[in-house]
C-alpha atoms as a PDB file:
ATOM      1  CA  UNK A   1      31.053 -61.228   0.846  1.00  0.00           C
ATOM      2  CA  UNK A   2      28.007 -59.479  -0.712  1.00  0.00           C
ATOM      3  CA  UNK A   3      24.666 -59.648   0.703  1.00  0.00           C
ATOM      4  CA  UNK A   4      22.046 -61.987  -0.566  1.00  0.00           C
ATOM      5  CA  UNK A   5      19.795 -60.346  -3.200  1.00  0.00           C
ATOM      6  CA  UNK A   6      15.981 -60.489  -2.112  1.00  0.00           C
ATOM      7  CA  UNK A   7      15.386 -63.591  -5.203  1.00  0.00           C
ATOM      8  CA  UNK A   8      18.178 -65.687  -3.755  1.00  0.00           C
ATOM      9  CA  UNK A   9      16.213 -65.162  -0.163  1.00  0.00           C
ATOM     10  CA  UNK A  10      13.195 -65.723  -1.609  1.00  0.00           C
ATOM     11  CA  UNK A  11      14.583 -69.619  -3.334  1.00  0.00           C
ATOM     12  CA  UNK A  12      16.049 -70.219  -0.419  1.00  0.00           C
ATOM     13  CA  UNK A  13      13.326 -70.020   1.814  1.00  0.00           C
ATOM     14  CA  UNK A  14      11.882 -72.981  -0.057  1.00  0.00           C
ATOM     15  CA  UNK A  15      14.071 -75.497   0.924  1.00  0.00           C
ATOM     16  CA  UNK A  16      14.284 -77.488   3.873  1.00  0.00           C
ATOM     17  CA  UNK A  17      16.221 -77.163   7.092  1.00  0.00           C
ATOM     18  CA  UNK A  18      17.871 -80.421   6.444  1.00  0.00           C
ATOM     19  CA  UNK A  19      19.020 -79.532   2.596  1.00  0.00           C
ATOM     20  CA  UNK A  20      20.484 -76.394   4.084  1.00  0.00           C
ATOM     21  CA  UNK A  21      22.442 -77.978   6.847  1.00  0.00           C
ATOM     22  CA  UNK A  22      23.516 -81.109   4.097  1.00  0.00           C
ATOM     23  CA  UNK A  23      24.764 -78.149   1.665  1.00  0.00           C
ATOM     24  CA  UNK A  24      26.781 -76.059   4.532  1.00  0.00           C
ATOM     25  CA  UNK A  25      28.581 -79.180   6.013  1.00  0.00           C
ATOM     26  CA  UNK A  26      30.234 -79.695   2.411  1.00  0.00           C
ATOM     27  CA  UNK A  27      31.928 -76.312   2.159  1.00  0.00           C
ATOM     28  CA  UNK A  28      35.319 -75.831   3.037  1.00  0.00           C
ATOM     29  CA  UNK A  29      35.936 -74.805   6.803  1.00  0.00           C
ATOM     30  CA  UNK A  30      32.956 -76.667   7.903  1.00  0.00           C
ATOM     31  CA  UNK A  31      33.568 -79.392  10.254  1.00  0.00           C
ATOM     32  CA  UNK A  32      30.632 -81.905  10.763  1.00  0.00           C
ATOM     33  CA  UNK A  33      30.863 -83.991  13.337  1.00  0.00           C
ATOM     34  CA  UNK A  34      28.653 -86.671  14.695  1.00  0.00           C
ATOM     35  CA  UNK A  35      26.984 -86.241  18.530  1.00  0.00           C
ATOM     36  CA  UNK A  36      24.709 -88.863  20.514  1.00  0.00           C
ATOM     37  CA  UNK A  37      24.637 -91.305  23.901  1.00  0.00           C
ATOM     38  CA  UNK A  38      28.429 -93.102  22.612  1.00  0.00           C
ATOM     39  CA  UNK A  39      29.793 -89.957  21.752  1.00  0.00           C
ATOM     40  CA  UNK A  40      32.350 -87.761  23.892  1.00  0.00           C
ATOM     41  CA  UNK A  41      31.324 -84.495  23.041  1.00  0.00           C
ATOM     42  CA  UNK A  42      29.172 -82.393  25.064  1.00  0.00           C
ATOM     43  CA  UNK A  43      27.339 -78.708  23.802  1.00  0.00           C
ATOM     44  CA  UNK A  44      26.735 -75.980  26.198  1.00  0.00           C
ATOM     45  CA  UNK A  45      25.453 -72.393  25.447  1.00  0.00           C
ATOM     46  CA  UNK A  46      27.986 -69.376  25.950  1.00  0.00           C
ATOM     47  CA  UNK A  47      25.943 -66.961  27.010  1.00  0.00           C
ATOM     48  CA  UNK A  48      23.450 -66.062  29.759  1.00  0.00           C
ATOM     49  CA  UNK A  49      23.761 -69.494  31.553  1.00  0.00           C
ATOM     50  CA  UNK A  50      23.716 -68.537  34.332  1.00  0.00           C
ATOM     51  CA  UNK A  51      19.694 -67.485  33.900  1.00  0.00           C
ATOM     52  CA  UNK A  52      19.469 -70.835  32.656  1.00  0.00           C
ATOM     53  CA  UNK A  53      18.440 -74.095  35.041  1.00  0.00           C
ATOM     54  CA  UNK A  54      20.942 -76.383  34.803  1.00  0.00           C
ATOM     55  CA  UNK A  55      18.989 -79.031  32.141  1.00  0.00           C
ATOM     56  CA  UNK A  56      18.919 -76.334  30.027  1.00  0.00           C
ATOM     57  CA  UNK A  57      22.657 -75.152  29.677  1.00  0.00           C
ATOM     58  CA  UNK A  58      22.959 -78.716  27.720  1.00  0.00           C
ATOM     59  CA  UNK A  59      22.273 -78.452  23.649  1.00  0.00           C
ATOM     60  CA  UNK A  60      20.568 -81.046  22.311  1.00  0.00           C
ATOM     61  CA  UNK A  61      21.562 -81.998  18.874  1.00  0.00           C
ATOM     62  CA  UNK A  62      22.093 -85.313  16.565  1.00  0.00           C
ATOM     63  CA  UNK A  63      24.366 -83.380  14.711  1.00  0.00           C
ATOM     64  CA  UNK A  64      26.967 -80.308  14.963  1.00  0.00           C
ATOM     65  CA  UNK A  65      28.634 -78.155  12.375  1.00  0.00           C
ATOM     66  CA  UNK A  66      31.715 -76.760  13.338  1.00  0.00           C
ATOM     67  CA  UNK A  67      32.094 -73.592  11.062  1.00  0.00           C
ATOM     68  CA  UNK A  68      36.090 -72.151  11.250  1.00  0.00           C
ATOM     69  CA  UNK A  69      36.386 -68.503  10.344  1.00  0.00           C
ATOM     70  CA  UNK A  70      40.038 -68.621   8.496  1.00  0.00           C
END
């Protein structure tokens, strides 16, 4: 996959978080999936936990995207 030319960059740092994330969950091998207080699914960081305190291992997040290298 080619690099993004310094124009596309530039238009794309103009829109929102949100539009970005609504635009990436619609492509194939992207997963979204719903997280909150009734759902079974919990988020934890990979790496370096153990410099983390324990509240902070947890990732917080109202929603997930699940992106599958094939």
């Amino acid at each position: 996959m080619n690099k993004p030319n310094d124009k596309i960059m530039s238009a794309l740092s103009d829109v929102s978080t949100e539009e970005l994330v609504d635009e990436l969950s619609k492509r194939s091998g992207v997963t979204k999936i719903s997280v909150g207080l009734y759902q079974p699914y919990e988020l934890k960081r990979k790496y370096h936990k153990e410099l983390l305190a324990d509240e902070d291992v947890y990732v917080q997040a109202k929603k997930v995207l699940v992106i599958q290298n094939d």
